[in-house]
Protein backbone atom coordinates (compact mmCIF):
# COMPACT_ATOMS: atom_id res chain seq x y z
CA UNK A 1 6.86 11.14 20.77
CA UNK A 2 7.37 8.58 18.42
CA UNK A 3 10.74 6.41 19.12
CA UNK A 4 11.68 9.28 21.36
CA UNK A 5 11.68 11.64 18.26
CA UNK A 6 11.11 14.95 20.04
CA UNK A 7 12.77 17.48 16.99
CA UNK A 8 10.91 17.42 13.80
CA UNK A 9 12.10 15.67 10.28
CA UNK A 10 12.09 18.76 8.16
CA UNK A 11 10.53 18.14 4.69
CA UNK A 12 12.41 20.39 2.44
CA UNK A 13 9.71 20.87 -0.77
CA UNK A 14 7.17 19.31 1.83
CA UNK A 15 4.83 22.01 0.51
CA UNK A 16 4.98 20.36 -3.26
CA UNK A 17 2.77 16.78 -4.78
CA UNK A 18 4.96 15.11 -2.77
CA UNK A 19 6.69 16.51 -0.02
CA UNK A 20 2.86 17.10 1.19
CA UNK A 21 1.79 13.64 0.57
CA UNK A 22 4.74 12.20 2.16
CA UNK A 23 3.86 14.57 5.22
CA UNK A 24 0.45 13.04 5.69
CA UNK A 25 1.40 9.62 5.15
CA UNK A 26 4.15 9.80 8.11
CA UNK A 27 1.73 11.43 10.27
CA UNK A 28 -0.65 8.68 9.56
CA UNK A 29 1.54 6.15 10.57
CA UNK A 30 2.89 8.43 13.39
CA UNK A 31 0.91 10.21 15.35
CA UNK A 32 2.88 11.96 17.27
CA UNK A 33 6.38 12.15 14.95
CA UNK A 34 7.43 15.93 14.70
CA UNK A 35 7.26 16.89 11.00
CA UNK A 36 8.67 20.24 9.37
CA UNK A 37 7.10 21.82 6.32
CA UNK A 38 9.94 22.90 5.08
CA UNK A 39 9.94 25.60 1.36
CA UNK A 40 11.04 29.07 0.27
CA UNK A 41 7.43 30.04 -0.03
CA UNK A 42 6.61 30.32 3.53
CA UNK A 43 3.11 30.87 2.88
CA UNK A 44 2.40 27.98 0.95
CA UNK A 45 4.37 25.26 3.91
CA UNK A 46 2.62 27.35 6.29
CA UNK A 47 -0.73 26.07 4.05
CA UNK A 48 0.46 22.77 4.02
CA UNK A 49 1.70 22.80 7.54
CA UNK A 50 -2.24 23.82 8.75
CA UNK A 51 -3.37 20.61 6.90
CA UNK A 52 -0.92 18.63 9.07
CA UNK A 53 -1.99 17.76 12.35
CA UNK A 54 1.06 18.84 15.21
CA UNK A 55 3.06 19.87 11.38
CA UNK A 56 5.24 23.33 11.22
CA UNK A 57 6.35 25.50 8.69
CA UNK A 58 10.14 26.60 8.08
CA UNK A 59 11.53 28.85 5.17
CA UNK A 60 14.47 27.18 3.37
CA UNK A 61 16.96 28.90 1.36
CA UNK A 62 18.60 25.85 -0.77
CA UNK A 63 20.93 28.94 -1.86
CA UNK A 64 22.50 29.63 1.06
CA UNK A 65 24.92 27.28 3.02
CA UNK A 66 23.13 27.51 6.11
CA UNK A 67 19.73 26.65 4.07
CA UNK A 68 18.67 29.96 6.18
CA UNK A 69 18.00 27.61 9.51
CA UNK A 70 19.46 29.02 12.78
CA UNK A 71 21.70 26.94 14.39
CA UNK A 72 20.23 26.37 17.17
CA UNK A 73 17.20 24.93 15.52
CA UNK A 74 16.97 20.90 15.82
CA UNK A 75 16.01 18.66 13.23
CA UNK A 76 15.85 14.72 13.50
CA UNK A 77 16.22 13.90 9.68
CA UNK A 78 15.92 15.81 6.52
CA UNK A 79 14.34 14.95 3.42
CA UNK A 80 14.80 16.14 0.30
CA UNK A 81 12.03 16.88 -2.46
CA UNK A 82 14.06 18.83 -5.18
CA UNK A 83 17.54 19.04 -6.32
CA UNK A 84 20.27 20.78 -4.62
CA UNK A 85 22.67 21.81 -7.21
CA UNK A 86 24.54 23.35 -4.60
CA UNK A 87 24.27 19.94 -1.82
CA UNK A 88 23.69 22.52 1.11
CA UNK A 89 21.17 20.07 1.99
CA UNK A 90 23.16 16.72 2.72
CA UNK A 91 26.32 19.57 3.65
CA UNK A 92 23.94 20.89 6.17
CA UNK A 93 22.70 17.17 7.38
CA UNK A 94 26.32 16.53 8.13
CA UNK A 95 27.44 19.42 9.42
CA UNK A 96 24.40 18.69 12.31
CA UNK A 97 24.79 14.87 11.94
CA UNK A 98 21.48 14.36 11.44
CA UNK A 99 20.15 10.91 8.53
CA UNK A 100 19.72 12.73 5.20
CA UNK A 101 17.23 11.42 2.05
CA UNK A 102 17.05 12.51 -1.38
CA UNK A 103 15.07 11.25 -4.23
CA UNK A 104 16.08 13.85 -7.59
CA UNK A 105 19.61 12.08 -8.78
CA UNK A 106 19.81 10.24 -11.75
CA UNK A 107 22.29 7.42 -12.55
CA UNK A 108 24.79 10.09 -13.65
CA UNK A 109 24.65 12.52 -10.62
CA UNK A 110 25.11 10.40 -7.67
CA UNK A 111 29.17 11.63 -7.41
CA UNK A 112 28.54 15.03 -5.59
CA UNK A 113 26.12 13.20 -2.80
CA UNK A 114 28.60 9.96 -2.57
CA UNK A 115 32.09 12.41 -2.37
CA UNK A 116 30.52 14.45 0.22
CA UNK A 117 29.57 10.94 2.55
CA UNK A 118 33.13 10.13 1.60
CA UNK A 119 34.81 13.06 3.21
CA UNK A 120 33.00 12.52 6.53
CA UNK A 121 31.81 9.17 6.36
CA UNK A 122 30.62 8.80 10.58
CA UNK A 123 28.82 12.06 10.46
CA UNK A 124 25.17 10.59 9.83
CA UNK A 125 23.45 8.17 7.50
CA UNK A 126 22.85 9.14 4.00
CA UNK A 127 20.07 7.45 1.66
CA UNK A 128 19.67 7.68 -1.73
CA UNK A 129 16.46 7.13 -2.99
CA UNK A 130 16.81 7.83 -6.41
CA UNK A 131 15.05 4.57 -7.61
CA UNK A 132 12.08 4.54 -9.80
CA UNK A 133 9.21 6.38 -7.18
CA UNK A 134 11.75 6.55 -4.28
CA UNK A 135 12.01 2.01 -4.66
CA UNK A 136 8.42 1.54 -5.62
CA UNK A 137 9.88 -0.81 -8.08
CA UNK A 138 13.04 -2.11 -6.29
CA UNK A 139 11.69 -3.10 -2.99
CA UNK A 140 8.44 -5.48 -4.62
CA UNK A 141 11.11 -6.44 -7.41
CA UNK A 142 13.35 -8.14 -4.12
CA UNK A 143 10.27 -9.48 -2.71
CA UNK A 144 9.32 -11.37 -5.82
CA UNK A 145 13.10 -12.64 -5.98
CA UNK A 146 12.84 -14.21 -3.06
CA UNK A 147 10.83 -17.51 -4.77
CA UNK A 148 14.25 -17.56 -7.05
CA UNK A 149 17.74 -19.75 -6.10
CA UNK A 150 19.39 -17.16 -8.83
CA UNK A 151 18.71 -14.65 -11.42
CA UNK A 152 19.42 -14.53 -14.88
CA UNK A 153 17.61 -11.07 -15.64
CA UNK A 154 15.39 -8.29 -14.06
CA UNK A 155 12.89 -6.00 -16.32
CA UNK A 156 11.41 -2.84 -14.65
CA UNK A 157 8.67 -1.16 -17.22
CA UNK A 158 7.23 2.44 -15.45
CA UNK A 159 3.99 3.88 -16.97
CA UNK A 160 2.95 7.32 -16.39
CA UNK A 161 0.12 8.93 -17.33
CA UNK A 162 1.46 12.03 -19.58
CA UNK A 163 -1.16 14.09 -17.02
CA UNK A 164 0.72 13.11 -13.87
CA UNK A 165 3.98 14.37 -14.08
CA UNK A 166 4.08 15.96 -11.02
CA UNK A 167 5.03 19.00 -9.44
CA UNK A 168 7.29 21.61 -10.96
CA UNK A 169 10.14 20.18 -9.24
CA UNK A 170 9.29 16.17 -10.38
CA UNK A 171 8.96 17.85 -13.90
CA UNK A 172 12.31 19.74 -13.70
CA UNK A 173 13.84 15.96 -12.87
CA UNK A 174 12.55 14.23 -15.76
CA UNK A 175 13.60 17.13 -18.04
CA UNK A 176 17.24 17.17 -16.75
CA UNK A 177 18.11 13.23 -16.51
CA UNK A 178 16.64 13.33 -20.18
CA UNK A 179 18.10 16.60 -21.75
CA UNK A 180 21.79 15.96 -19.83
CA UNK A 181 21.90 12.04 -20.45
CA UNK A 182 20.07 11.20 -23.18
CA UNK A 183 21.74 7.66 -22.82
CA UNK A 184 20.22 5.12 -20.27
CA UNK A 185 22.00 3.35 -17.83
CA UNK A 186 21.43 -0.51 -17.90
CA UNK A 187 23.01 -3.99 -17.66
CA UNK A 188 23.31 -6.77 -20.11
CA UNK A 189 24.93 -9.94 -20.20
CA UNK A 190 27.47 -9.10 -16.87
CA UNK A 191 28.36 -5.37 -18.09
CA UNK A 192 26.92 -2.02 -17.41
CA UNK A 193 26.57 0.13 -19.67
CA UNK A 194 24.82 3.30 -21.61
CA UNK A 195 22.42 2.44 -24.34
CA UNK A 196 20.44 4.88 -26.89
CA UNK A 197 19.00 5.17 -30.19
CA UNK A 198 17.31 1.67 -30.87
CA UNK A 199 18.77 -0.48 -28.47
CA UNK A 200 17.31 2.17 -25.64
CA UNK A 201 13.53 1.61 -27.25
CA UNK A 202 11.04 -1.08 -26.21
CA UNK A 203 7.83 -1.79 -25.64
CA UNK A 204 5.47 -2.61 -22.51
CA UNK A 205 2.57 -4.34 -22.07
CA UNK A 206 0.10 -2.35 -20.01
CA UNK A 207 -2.72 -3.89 -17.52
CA UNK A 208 -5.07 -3.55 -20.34
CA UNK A 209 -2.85 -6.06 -22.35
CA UNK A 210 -2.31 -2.73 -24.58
CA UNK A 211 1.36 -2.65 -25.99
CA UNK A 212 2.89 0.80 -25.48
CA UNK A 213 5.83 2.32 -26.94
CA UNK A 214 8.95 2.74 -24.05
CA UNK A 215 12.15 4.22 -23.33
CA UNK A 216 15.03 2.72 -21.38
CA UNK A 217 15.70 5.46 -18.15
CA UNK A 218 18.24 5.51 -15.72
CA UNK A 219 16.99 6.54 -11.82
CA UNK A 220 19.15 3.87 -9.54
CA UNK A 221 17.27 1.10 -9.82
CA UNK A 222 19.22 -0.75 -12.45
CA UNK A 223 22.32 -0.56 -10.20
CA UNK A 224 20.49 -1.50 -6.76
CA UNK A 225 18.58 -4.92 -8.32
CA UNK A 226 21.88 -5.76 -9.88
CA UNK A 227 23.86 -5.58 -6.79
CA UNK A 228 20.99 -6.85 -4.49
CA UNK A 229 20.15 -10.24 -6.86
CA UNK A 230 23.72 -10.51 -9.01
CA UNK A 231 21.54 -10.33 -11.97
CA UNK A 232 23.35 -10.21 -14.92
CA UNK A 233 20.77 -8.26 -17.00
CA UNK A 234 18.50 -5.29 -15.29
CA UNK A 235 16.92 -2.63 -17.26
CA UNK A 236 14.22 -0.13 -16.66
CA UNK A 237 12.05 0.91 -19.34
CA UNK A 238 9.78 4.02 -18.93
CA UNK A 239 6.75 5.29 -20.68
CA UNK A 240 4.63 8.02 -20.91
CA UNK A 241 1.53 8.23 -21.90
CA UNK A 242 -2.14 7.38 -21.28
CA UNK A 243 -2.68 5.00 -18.07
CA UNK A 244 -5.89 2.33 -18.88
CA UNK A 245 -7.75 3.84 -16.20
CA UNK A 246 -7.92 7.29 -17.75
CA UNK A 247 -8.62 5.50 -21.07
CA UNK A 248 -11.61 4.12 -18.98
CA UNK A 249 -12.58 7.20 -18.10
CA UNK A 250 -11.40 6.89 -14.42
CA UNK A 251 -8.56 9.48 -12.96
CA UNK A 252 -5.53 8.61 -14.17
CA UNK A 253 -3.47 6.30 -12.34
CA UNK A 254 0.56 4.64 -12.38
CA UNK A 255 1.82 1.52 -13.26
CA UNK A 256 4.96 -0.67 -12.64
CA UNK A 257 5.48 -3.86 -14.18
CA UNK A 258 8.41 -6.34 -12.95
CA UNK A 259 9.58 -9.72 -15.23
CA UNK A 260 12.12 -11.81 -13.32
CA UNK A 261 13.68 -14.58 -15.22
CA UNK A 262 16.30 -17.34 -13.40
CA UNK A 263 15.65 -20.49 -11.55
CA UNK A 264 13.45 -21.34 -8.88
CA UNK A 265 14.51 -23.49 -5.54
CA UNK A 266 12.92 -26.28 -7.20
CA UNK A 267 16.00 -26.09 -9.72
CA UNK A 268 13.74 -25.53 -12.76
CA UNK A 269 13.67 -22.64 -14.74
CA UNK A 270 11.46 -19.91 -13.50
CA UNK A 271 10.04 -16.69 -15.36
CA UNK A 272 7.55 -14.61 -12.98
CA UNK A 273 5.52 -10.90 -14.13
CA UNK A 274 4.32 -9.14 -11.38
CA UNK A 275 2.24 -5.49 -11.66
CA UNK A 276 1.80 -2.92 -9.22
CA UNK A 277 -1.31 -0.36 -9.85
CA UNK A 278 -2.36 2.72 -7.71
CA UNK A 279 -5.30 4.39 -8.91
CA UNK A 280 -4.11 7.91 -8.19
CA UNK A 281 -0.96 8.32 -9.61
CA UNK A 282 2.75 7.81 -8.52
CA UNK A 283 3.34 10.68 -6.02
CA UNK A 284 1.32 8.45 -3.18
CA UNK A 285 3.67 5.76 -4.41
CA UNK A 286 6.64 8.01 -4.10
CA UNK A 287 5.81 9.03 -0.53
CA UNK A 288 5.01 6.43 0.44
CA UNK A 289 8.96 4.74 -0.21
CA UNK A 290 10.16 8.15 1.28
CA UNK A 291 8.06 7.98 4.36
CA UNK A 292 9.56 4.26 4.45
CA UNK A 293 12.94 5.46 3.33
CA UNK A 294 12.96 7.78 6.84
CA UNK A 295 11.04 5.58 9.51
CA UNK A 296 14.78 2.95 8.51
CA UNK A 297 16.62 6.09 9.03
CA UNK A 298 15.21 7.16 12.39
CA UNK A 299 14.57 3.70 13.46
CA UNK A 300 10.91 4.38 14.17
CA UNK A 301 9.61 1.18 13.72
CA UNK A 302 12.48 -1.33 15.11
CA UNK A 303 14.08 1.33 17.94
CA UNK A 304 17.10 1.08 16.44
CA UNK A 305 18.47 4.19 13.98
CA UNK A 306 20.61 3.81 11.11
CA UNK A 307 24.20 3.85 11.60
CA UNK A 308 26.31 6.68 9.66
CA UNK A 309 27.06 5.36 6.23
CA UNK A 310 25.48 5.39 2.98
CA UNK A 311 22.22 3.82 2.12
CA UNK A 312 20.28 2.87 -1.00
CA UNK A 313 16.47 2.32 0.54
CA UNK A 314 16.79 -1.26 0.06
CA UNK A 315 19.51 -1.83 3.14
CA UNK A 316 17.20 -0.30 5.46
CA UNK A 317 13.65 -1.25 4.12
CA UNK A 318 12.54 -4.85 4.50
CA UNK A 319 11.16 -5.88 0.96
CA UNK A 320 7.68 -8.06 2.82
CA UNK A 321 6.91 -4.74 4.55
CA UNK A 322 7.10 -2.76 1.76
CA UNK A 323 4.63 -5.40 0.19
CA UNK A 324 2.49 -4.70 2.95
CA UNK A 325 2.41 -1.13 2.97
CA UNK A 326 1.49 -1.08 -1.13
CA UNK A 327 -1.45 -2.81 -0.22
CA UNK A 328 -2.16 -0.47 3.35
CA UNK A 329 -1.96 2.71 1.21
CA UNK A 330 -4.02 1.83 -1.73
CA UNK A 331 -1.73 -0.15 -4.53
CA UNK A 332 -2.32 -3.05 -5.76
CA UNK A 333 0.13 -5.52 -6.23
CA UNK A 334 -0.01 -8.88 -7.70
CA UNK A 335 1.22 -11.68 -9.93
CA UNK A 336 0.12 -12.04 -13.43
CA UNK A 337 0.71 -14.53 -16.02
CA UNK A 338 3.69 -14.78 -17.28
């Protein structure tokens, strides 16, 4: 087993875009990790499950307190694809102090997850990978900061094909963080704080050099650059629309775009644009960073778990690996002029 990981991580939504994606790209880079298919439709994880060599199926009842697990079922980790309104989930992680993951939170929700860590703070890690595609954008954005001695500001720009909005449950996400907080999170000149109307529109340039019209949006990554670089200016601008490879007549794909602007080591003043492009979409990109997010939790690749505490993916997920992997798992990352 891999790491000596002999009870399964149990995918809850590992039967959705993602959840399924994320399953095959951890048994890909584990052969032999135990991996849990977990949904309410027990037909449909027990689909998935067939497609996943070694892979089970489990019913989960988000609902109930208990999820609808017996007790004396083991899991190693749980990951979570949709949103708990209820937090039986990361309750449930606790309660069997196993590393919990969840990727559905906006800026604004975050309180539930973090109180609940803060009542029982030893019981197990907690990560949450609310970022833009679970830190597809964080993780390169700290790798490119590493060519800076400090940073004045950080620009994220997401563009997603209006076709690949994902499951249901990815869907249900982008309606809610819109419809409840129509205001963005971002930070400007030292402060934080929640911008709409004009000041939340912008524009991006695409990889076609086409400008296109964009929306300032508030998953976590705003708050992890800042705290990660000191940056006093971070922002994340998202739009939706067509992608240039659909335009070309290609399947549509998902793009990220990261401007960095501070000095270098030389002491001169540095501005870098980077651009990360996979040709299918953004749920390989998102399970991809969850797949990362859980081989820090369990340790799988350096032997060495995660303490209990609470985690944002970039504590636990080395930014020059997460480079690596892009490129491994079919994005393509690179610097562009500035």
């Amino acid at each position: 087993m891999a790491n000596n990981i002999d009870a399964p991580i149990l995918l809850i939504g590992g039967s959705g875009v993602v959840g399924s994606i994320t399953a095959t790209i951890l048994r890909r880079m584990y052969r032999d990790l135990p991996i849990a298919i977990g949904g309410r439709d027990i037909a449909k994880a027990e689909a998935v499950a067939s497609g996943i060599d070694g892979a089970v199926a489990v019913q989960v009842d988000l609902e109930r307190p208990d999820l609808g697990l017996s007790p004396d079922r083991r899991f190693s980790a749980l990951a979570l694809f949709v949103k708990d309104d209820w937090l039986h989930a990361a309750a449930e992680a606790q309660a069997r102090r196993i590393p919990y993951l969840s990727i559905s939170s906006g800026a604004f929700e975050i309180a539930p997850e973090v109180a609940l860590h803060i009542r029982n703070p030893g019981a197990a890690a907690m990560m949450l990978s609310s970022q833009w595609l679970a830190g597809a954008a964080v993780l390169p954005a700290l790798h490119a900061a590493r060519d800076y001695a400090a940073i004045d500001s950080i620009r994220v720009t997401a563009l997603l094909d209006e076709r690949d909005m994902g499951g249901p449950a990815a869907y249900a996400d982008y309606e809610r963080i819109t419809g409840h907080a129509p205001f963005a999170m971002i930070r400007h000149d030292g402060d934080y704080f929640w911008v709409g109307g004009e000041l939340a529109e912008s524009t991006l340039v695409d990889s076609s050099g086409r400008e296109v019209p964009a929306q300032a949006y508030s998953p976590l990554d705003s708050v992890s650059l800042a705290a990660a670089t000191g940056a006093a200016s971070v922002r994340l601008d998202l739009a939706i629309g067509e992608t240039p490879a659909r335009r070309a007549g290609d399947h549509h794909s998902t793009e990220i775009g990261i401007e960095i602007a501070g000095t270098g080591k030389d002491g001169v003043p540095r501005r870098s644009v980077h651009r990360i492009v996979h040709p299918a979409g953004q749920a390989p990109l998102t399970a991809l960073f969850v797949a990362l997010g859980l081989e820090g939790l369990l340790g799988l690749a350096s032997g060495t778990p995660a303490m209990p505490g609470l985690y944002l993916p970039e504590r636990l997920i080395d930014p020059e690996d997460a480079v690596r992997r892009l490129a491994e798992f079919g994005a393509d990352f690179s610097q562009v002029a500035a």
